[in-house]
Protein backbone atom coordinates (compact mmCIF):
# COMPACT_ATOMS: atom_id res chain seq x y z
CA UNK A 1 -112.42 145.84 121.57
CA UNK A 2 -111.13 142.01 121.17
CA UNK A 3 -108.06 143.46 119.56
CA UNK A 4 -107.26 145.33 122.92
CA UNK A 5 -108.51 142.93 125.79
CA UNK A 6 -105.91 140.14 123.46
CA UNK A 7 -103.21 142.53 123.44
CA UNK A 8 -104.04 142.92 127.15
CA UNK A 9 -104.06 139.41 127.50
CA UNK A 10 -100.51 138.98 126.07
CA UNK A 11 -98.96 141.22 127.96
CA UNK A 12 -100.30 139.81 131.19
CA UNK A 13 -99.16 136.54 130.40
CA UNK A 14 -95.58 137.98 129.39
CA UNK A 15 -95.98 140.30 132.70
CA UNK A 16 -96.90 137.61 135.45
CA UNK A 17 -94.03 134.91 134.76
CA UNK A 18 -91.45 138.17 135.32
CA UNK A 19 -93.09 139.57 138.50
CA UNK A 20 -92.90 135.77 139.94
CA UNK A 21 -89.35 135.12 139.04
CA UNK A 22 -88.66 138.78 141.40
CA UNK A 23 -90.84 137.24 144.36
CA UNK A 24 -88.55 134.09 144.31
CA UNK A 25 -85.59 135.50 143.35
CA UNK A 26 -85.92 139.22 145.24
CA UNK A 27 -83.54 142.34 144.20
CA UNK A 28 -83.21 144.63 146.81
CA UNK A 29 -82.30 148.63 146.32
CA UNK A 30 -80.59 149.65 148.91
CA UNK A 31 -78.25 152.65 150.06
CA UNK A 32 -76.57 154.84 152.72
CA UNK A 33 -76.64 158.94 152.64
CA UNK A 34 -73.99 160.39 154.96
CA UNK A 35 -72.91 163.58 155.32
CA UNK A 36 -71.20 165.85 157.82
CA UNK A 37 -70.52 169.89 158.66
CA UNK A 38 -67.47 170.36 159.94
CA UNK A 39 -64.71 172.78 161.17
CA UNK A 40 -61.29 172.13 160.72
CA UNK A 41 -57.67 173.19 160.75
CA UNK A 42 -54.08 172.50 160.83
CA UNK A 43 -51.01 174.42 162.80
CA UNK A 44 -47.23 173.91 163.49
CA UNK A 45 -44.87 172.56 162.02
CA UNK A 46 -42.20 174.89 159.38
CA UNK A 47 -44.79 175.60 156.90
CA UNK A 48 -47.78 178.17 157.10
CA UNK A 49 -51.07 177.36 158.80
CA UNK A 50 -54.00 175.40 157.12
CA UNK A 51 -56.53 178.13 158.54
CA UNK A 52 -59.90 177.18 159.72
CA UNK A 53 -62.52 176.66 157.64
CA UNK A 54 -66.01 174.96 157.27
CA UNK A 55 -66.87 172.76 154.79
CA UNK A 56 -70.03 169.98 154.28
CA UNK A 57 -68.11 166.65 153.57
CA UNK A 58 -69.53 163.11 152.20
CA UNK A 59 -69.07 160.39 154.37
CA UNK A 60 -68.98 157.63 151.84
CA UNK A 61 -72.76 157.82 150.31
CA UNK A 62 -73.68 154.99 148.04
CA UNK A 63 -76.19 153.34 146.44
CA UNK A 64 -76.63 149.55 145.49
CA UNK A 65 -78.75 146.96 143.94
CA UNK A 66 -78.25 143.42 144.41
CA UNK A 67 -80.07 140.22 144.19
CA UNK A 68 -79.70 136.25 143.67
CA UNK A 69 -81.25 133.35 141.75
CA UNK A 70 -81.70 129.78 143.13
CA UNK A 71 -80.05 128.15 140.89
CA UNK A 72 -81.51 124.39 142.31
CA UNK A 73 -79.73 122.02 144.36
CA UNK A 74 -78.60 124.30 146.96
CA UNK A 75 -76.81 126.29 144.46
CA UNK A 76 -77.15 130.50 144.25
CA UNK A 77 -76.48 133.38 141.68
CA UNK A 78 -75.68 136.39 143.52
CA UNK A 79 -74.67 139.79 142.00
CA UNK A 80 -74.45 143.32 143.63
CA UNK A 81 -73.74 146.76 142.02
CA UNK A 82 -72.79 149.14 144.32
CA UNK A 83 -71.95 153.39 143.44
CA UNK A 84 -70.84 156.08 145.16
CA UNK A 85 -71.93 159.63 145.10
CA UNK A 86 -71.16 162.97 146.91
CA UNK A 87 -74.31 164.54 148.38
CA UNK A 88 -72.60 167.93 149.00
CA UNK A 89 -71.24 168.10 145.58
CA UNK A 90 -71.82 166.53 142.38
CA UNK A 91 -67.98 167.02 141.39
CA UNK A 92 -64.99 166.63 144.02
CA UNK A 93 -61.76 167.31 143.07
CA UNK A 94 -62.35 167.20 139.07
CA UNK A 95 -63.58 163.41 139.16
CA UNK A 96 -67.52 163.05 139.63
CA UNK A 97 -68.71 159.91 141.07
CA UNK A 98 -68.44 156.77 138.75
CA UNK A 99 -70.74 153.90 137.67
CA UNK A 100 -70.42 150.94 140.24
CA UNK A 101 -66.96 151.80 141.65
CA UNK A 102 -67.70 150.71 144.95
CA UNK A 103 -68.29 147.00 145.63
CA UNK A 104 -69.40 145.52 142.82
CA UNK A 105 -69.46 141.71 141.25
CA UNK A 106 -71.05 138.53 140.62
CA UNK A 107 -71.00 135.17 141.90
CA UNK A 108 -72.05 131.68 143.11
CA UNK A 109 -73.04 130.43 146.50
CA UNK A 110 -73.76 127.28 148.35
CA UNK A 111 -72.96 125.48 151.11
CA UNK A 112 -69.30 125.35 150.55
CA UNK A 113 -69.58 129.16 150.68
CA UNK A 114 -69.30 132.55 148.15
CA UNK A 115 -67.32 132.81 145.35
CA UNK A 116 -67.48 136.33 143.52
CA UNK A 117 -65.44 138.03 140.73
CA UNK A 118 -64.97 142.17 140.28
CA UNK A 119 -63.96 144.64 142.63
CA UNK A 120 -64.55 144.36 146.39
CA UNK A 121 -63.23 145.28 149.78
CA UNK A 122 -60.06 142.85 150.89
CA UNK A 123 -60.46 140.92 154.00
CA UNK A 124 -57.94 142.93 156.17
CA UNK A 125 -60.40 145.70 155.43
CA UNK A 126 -63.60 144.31 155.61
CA UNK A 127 -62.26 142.55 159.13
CA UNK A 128 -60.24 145.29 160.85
CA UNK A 129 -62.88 148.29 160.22
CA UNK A 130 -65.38 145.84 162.12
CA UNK A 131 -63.43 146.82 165.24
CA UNK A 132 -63.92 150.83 164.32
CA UNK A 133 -66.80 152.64 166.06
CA UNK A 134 -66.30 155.02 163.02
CA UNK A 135 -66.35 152.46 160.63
CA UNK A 136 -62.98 154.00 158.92
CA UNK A 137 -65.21 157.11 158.18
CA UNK A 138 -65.60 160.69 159.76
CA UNK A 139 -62.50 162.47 161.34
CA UNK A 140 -61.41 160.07 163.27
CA UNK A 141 -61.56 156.97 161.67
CA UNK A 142 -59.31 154.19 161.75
CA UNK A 143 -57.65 155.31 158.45
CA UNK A 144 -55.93 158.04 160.61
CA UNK A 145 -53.12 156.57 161.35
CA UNK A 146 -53.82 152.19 160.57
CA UNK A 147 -53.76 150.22 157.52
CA UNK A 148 -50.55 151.69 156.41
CA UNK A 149 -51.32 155.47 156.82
CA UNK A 150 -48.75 157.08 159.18
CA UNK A 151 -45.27 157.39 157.13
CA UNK A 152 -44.83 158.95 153.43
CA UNK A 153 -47.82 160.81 153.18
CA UNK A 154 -49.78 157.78 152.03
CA UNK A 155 -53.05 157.43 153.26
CA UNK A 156 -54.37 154.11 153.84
CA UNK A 157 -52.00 151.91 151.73
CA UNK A 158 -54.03 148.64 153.19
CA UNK A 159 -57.27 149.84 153.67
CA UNK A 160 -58.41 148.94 150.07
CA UNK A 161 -61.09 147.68 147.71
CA UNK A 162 -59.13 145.81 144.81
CA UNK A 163 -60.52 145.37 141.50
CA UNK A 164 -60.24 142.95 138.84
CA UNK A 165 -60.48 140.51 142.21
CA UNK A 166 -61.78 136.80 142.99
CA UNK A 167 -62.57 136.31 146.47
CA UNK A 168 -63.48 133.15 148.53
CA UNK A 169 -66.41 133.92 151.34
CA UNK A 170 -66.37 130.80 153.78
CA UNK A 171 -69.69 129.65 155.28
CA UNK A 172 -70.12 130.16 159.18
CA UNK A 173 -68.16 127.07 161.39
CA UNK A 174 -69.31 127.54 164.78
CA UNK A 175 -68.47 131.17 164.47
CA UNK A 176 -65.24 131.02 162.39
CA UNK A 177 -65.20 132.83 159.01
CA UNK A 178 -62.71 132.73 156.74
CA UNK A 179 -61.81 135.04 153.66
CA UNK A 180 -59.23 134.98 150.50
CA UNK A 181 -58.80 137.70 147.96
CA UNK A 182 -56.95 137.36 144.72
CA UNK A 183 -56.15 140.42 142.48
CA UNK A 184 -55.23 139.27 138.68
CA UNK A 185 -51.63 140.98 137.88
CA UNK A 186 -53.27 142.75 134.46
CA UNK A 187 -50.31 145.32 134.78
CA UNK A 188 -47.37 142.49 134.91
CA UNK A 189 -44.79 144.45 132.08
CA UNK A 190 -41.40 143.14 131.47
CA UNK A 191 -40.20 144.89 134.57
CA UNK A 192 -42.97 144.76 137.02
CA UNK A 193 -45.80 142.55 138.12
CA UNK A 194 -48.05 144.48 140.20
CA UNK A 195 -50.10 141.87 142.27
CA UNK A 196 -52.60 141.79 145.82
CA UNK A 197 -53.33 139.50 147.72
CA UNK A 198 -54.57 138.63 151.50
CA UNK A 199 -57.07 136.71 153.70
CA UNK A 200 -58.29 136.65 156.75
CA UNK A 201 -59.60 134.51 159.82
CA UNK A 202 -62.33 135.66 162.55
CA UNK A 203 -63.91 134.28 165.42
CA UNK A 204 -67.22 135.90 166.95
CA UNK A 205 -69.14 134.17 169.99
CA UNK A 206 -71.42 135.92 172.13
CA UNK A 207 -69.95 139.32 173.29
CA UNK A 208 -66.23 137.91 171.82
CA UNK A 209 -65.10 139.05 168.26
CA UNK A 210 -61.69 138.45 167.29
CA UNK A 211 -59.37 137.95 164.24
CA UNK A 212 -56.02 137.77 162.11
CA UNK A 213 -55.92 139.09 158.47
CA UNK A 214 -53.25 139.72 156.11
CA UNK A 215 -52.15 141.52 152.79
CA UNK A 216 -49.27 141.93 150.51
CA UNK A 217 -48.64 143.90 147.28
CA UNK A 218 -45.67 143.48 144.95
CA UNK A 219 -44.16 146.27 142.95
CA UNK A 220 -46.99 149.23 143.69
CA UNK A 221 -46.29 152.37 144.20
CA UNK A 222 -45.82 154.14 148.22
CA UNK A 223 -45.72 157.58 147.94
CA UNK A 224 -43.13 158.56 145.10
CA UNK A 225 -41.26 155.07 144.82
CA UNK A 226 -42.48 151.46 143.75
CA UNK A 227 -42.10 148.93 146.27
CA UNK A 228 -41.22 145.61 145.51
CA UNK A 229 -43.03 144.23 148.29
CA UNK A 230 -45.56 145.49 151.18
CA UNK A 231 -46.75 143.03 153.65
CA UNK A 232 -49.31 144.32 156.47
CA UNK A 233 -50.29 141.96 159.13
CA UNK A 234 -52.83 142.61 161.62
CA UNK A 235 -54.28 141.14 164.63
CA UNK A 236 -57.50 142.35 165.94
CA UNK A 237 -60.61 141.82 168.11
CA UNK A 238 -63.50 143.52 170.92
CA UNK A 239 -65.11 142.46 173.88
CA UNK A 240 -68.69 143.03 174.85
CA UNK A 241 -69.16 144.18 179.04
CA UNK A 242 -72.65 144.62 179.29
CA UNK A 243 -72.96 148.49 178.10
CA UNK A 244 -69.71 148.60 177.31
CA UNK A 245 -67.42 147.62 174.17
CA UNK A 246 -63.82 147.44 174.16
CA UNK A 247 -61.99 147.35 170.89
CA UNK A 248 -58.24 147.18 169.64
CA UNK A 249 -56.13 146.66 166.95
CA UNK A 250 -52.40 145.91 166.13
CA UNK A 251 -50.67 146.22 162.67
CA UNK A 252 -47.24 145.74 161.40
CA UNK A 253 -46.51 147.10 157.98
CA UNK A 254 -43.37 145.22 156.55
CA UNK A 255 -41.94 146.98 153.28
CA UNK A 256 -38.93 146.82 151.09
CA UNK A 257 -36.00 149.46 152.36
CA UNK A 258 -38.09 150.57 154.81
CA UNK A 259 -38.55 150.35 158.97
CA UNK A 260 -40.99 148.40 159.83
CA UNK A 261 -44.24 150.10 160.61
CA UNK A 262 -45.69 149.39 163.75
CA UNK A 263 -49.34 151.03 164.66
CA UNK A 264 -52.22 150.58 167.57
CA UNK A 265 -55.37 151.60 168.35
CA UNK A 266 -57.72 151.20 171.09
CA UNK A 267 -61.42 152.13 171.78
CA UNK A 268 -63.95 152.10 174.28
CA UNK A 269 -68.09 152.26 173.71
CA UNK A 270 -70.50 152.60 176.02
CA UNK A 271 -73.91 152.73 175.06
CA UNK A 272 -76.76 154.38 177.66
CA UNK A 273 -80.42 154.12 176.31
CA UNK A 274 -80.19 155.45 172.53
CA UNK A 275 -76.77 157.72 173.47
CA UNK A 276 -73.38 156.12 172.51
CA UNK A 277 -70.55 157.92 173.84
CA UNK A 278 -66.90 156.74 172.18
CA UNK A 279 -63.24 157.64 172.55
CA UNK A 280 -60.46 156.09 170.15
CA UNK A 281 -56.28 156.49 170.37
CA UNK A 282 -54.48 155.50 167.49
CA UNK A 283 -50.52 155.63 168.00
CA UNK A 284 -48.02 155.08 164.47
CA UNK A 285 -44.41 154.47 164.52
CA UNK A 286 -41.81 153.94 162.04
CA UNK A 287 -41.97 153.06 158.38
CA UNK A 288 -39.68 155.27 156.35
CA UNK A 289 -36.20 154.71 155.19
CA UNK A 290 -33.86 153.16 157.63
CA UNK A 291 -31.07 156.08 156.47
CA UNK A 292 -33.55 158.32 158.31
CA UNK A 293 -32.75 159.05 161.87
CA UNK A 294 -35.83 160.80 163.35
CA UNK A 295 -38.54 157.83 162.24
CA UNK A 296 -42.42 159.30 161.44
CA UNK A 297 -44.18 158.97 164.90
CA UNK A 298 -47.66 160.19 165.31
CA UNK A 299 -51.20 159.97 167.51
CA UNK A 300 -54.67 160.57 167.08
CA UNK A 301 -57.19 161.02 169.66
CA UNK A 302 -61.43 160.80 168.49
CA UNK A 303 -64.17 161.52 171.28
CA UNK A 304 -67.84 161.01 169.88
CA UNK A 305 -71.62 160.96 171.29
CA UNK A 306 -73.77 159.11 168.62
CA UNK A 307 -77.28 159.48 169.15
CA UNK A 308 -79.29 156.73 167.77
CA UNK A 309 -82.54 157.99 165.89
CA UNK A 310 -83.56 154.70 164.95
CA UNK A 311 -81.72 151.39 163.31
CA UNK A 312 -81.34 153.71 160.52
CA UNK A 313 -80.75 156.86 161.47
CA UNK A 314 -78.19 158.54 163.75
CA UNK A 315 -76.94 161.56 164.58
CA UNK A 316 -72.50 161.67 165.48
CA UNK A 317 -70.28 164.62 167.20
CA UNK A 318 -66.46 164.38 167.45
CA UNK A 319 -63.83 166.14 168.25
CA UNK A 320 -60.66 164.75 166.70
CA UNK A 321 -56.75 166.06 167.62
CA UNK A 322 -54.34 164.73 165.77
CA UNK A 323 -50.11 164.90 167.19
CA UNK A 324 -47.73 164.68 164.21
CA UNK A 325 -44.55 164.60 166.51
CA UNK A 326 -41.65 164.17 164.24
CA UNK A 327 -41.01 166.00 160.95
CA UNK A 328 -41.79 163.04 158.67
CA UNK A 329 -44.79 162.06 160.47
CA UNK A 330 -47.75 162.37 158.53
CA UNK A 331 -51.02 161.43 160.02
CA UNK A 332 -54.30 163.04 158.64
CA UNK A 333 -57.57 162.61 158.91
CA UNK A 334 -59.26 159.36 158.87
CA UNK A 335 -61.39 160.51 156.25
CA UNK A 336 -61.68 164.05 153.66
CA UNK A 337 -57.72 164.79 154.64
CA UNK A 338 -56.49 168.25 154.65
CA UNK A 339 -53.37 169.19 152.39
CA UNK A 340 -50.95 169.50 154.79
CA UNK A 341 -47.94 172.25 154.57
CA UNK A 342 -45.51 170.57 156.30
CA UNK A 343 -45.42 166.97 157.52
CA UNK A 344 -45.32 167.49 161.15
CA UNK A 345 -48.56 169.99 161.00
CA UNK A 346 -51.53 168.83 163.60
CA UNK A 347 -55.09 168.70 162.28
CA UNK A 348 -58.15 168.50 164.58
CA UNK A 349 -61.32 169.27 163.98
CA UNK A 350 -65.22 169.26 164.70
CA UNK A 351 -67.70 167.00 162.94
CA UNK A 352 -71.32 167.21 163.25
CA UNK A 353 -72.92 164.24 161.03
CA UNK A 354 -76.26 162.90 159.70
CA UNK A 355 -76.55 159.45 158.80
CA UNK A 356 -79.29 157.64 156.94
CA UNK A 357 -79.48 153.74 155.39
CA UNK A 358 -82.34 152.56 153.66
């Protein structure tokens, strides 16, 4: 009996010292679960019709851990694993969800700010999505046709989480924020360096949010060739009217040998009691070879009603049309694309969604 109430002893003493270190230093599980039915299709254009079908599509489900350690002196440890999975499916496309691929990466803070090392969202994502009632998911998001999609079949070019990263978080100055994000060139080779880089500045004050963030990339890939450089530059911002948000965004996509890339979008939220009813217009033009005469021009058009559950929970319809007017044009959904035919094909398509963050 004194054998067991000392090994009980032990292990309490060994026990208490850890559970008080996770009071003062918490880490929190945390996680999203998103998932829509939908109905969707795609006609015109030379090629044969992408005929309707239903399908149950993840909206970006994760799950994360993350924590910190005061470190004294005003001085922090912070870390934060973050994975993706598929709730419809445990396999999409041959490639099952991996270990921590979303953002992911550890770090010190203080007053000066955040620094953190491994793979994370750049700021012309983390800052432009902000301005996205979708939040660059569903249909309709802002991937549709911004952050580089548009031209070459390339979805998204600047809408990116980088890995192998260092980025600077900059405390809050009377409502500025400021972000930089270095990717290491791991790939440089005798004949390319691959490299990416941006930052970004915001202002938010009272119903006011509004920003500037760039990004560039040297010698990645666009579609089939490798571009020396890709520059993106967007400006951005939305205004609170009582019930009513109004959002916008303006890119220009600079490459090597190509057009420059000009895209737009514009929103409008009004919220009535738990009911959010949205409508969203992206427009794309340009960004293909200037040898080309008939430049990739299309528009996407995303009505919603969001019904608000709870801070947690919420329920989202849209209907989302989407106008690929030229034969190069090549806009697709803004998330869960459809393989597309031919390039001047229209999508649309009807999303019913469940969301759920814990």
């Amino acid at each position: 009996m004194n054998k067991k109430l000392i090994a009980l002893a032990v292990a309490g003493a060994c026990v208490a010292p850890a559970a008080m270190a996770q009071t003062a230093n918490p880490v929190t599980l945390y996680g999203r679960i998103y998932a829509t039915f939908e109905t969707v299709q795609a006609t015109g254009g030379t090629g044969a019709d992408v005929p309707s079908r239903n399908r149950v599509a993840d909206q970006a489900s994760y799950l994360g851990v993350k924590g910190t350690e005061d470190l004294g002196g005003g001085l922090k440890a912070v870390f934060q694993l973050e994975t993706g999975f598929h709730p419809d499916q445990n396999d999409v496309a041959g490639a099952a969800s991996s270990w921590a691929g979303r953002n992911s990466g550890v770090g010190l803070q203080g007053s000066w700010g955040t620094l953190i090392m491994g793979r994370w969202d750049t700021p012309y994502k983390t800052t432009t999505i902000a301005v996205d009632p979708y939040g660059d998911l569903t249909l309709g998001g802002i991937t549709a046709a911004m952050s580089g999609s548009g031209a070459r079949n390339v979805q998204a070019e600047f809408d990116r989480r980088d890995q192998n990263v260092v980025q600077y978080w900059s405390p809050n100055w009377s409502g500025f924020e400021f972000r930089a994000s270095y990717s290491a060139n791991e790939g440089h080779t005798a004949t390319l360096n691959p490299r990416s880089n941006g930052a970004s500045l915001t202002w938010k004050g009272g119903p006011i949010y509004v920003g500037y963030a760039y990004h560039e990339l040297f010698d990645t890939a666009y579609g089939t060739p490798v571009l020396q450089k890709q520059q993106a530059n967007a400006v951005f911002g939305y205004f609170d009217i009582g019930p009513v948000r109004l959002g916008a965004v303006y890119d220009k996509n600079m490459r090597t040998n190509l057009t420059d890339q000009n895209a737009w979008m514009a929103n409008i939220v009004w919220t009535i009691g738990n009911n959010q009813l949205s409508y969203q217009h992206q427009d794309s033009k340009n960004g293909e070879v200037s040898t080309i005469s008939v430049q990739p021009h299309c528009t996407v058009d995303a009505l919603g009603w969001q019904y608000n559950f709870s801070k947690r929970t919420f329920f989202l319809a849209q209907y989302v049309t989407i106008n690929n007017k030229t034969d190069t044009a090549t806009c697709n959904f803004g998330a869960n694309t459809l393989a597309l035919t031919s390039a001047n094909q229209d999508p649309k398509g009807v999303s019913l969604g469940l969301r759920h963050v814990f």
